[in-house]
N, C-alpha and C. Protein backbone atom coordinates (compact mmCIF):
# COMPACT_ATOMS: atom_id res chain seq x y z
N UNK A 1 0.83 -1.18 0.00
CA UNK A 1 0.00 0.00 0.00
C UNK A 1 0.88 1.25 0.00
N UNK A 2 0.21 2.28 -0.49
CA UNK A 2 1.30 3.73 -0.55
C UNK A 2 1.14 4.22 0.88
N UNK A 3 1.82 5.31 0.84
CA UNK A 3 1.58 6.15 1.91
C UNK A 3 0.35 6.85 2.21
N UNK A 4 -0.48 7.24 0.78
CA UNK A 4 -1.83 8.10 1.17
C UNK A 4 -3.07 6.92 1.18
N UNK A 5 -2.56 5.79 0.45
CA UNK A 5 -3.73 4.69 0.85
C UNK A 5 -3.24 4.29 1.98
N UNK A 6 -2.29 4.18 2.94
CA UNK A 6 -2.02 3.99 4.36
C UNK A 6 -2.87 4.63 5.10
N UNK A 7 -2.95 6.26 4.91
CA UNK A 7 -3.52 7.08 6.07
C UNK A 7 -5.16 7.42 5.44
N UNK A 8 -5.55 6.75 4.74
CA UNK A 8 -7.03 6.64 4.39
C UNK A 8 -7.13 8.15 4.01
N UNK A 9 -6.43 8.78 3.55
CA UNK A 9 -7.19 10.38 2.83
C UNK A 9 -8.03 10.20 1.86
N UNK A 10 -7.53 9.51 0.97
CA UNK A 10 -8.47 9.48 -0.22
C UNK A 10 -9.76 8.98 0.30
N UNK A 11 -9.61 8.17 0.85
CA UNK A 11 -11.13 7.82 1.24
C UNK A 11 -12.12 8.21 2.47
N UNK A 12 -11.41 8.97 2.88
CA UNK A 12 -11.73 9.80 3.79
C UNK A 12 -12.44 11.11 2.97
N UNK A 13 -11.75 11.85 2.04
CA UNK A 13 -12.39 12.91 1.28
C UNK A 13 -13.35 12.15 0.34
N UNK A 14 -13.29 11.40 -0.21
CA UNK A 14 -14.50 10.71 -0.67
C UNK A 14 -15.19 11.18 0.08
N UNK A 15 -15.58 10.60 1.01
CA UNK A 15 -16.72 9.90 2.05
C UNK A 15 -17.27 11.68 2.19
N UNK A 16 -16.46 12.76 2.55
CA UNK A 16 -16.76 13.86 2.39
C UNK A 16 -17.87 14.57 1.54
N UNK A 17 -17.31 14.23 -0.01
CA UNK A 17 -17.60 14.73 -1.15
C UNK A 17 -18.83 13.96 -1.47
N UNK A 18 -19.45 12.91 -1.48
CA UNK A 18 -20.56 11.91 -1.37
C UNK A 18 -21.66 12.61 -0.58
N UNK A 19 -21.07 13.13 0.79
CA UNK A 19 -21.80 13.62 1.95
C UNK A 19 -22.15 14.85 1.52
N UNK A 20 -21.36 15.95 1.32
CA UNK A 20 -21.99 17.08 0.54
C UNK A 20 -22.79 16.67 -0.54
N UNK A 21 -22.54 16.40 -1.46
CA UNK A 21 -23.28 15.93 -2.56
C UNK A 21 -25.09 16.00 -2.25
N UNK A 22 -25.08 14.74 -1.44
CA UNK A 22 -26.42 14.39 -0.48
C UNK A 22 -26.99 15.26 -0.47
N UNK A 23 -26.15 16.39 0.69
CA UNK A 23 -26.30 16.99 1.98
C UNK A 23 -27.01 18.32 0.69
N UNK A 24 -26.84 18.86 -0.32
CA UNK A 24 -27.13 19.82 -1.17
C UNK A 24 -28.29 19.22 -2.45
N UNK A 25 -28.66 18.61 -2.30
CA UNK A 25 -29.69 17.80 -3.37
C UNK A 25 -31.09 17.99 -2.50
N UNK A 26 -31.79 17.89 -3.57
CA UNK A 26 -33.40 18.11 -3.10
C UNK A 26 -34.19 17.35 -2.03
N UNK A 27 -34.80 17.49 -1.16
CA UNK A 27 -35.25 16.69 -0.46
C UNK A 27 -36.64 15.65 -1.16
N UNK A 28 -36.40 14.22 -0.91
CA UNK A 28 -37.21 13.43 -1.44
C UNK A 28 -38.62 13.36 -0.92
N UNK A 29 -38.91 13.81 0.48
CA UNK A 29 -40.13 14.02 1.47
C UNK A 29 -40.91 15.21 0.75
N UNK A 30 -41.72 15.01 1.56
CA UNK A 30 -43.04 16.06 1.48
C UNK A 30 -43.35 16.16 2.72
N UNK A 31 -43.67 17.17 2.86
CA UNK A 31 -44.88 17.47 4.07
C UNK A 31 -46.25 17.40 4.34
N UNK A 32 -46.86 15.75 4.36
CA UNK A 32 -47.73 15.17 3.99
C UNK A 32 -49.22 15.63 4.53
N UNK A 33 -49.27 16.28 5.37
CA UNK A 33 -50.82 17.08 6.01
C UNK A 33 -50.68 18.15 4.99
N UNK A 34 -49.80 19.34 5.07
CA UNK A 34 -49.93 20.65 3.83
C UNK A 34 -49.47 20.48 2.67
N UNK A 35 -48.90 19.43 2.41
CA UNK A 35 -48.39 19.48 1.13
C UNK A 35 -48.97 18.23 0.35
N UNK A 36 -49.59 18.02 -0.68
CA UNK A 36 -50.35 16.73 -1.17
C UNK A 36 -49.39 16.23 -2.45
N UNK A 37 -48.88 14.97 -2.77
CA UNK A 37 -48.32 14.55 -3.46
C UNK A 37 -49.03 14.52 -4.96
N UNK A 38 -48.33 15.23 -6.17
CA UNK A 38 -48.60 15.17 -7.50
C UNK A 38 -48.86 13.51 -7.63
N UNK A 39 -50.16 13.33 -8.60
CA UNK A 39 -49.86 11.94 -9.01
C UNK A 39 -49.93 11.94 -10.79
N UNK A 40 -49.36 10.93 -11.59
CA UNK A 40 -49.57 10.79 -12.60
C UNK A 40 -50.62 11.08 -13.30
N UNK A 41 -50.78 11.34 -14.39
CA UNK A 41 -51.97 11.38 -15.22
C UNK A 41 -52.35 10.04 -15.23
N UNK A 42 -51.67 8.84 -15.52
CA UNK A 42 -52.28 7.61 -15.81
C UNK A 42 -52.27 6.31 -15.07
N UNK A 43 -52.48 7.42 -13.28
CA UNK A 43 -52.39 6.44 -11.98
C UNK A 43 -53.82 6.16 -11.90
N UNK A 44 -54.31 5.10 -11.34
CA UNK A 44 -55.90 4.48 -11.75
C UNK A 44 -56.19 3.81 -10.38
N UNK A 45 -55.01 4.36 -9.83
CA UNK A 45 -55.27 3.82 -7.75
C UNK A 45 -55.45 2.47 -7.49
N UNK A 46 -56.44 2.14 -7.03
CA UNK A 46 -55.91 0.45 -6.44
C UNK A 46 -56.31 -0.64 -7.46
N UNK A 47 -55.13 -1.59 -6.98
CA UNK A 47 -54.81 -2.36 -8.12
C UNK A 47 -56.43 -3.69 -7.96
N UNK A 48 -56.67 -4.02 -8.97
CA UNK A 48 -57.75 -4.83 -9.43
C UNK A 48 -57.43 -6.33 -9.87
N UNK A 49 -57.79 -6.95 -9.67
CA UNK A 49 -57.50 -8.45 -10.24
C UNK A 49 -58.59 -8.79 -11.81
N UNK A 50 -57.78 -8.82 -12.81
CA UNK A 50 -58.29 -8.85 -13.92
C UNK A 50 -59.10 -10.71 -14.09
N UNK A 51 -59.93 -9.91 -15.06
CA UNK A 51 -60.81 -11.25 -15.22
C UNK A 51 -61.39 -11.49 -16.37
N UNK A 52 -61.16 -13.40 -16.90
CA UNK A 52 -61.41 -13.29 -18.65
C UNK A 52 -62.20 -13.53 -18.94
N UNK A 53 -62.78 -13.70 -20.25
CA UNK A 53 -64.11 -13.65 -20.63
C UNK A 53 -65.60 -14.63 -19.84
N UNK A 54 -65.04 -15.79 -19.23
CA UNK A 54 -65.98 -16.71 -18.39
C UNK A 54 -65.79 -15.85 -17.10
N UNK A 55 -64.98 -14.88 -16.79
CA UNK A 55 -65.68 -14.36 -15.02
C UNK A 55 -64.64 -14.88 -14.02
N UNK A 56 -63.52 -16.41 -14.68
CA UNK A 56 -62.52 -16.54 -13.86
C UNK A 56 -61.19 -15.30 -13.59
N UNK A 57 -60.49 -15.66 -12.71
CA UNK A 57 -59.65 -14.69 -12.09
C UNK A 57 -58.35 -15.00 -13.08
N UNK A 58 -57.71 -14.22 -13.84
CA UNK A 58 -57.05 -14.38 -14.76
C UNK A 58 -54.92 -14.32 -13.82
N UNK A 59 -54.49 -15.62 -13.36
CA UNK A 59 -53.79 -15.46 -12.41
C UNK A 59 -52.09 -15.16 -13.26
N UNK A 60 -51.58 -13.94 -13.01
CA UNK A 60 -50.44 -13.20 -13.19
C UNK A 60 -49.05 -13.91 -12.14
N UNK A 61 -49.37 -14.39 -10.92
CA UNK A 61 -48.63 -14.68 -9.59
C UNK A 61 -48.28 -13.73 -9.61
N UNK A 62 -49.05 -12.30 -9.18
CA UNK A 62 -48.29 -11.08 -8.80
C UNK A 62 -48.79 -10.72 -7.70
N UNK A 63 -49.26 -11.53 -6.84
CA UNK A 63 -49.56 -11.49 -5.09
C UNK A 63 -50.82 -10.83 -4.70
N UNK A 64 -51.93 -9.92 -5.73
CA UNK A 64 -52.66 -8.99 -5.28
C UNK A 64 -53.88 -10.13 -4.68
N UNK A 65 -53.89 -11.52 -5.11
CA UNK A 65 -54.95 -11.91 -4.19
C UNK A 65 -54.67 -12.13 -2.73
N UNK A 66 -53.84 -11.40 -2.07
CA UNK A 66 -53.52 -11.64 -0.47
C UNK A 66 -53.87 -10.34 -0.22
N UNK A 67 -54.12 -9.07 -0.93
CA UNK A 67 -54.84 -7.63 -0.92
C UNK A 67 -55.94 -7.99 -1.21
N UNK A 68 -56.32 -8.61 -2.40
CA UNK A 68 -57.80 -8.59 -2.69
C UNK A 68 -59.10 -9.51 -1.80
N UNK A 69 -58.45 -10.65 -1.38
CA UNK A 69 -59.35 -11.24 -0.98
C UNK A 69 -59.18 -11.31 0.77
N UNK A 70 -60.19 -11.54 1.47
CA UNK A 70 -59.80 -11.32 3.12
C UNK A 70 -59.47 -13.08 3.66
N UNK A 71 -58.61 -12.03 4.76
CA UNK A 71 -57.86 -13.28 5.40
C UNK A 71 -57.44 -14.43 4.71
């Protein structure tokens, strides 16, 4: 190992420069009582279990019958 990978600088100012980075970028939150989240134009809210022409449950294995159906 060198001398400056010995005394961890480089990765020490990394760890810095990462942290600012963060520390100056937009916040991902909202302020959910005054502030109401934008939604898509082509969000259609809760998900539905599709069904084919006889009325059976058309099965994807994408888990929504443990949402859709109780207990």
């Amino acid at each position: 190992m060198t001398f400056w990978e010995r005394i961890y600088l480089p990765a020490i100012l990394g760890g810095i420069v990462i942290t600012l980075r963060h520390f100056f970028r937009r916040s991902a939150t909202i302020r959910y009582p005054e502030v109401t989240r934008e939604f898509s134009a082509i969000w259609r809210g809760q998900h539905v279990l599709k069904r084919d022409e006889k009325g059976a449950e058309r099965c994807t294995a994408c888990g929504l019958c443990a949402v859709a159906l109780p207990g």
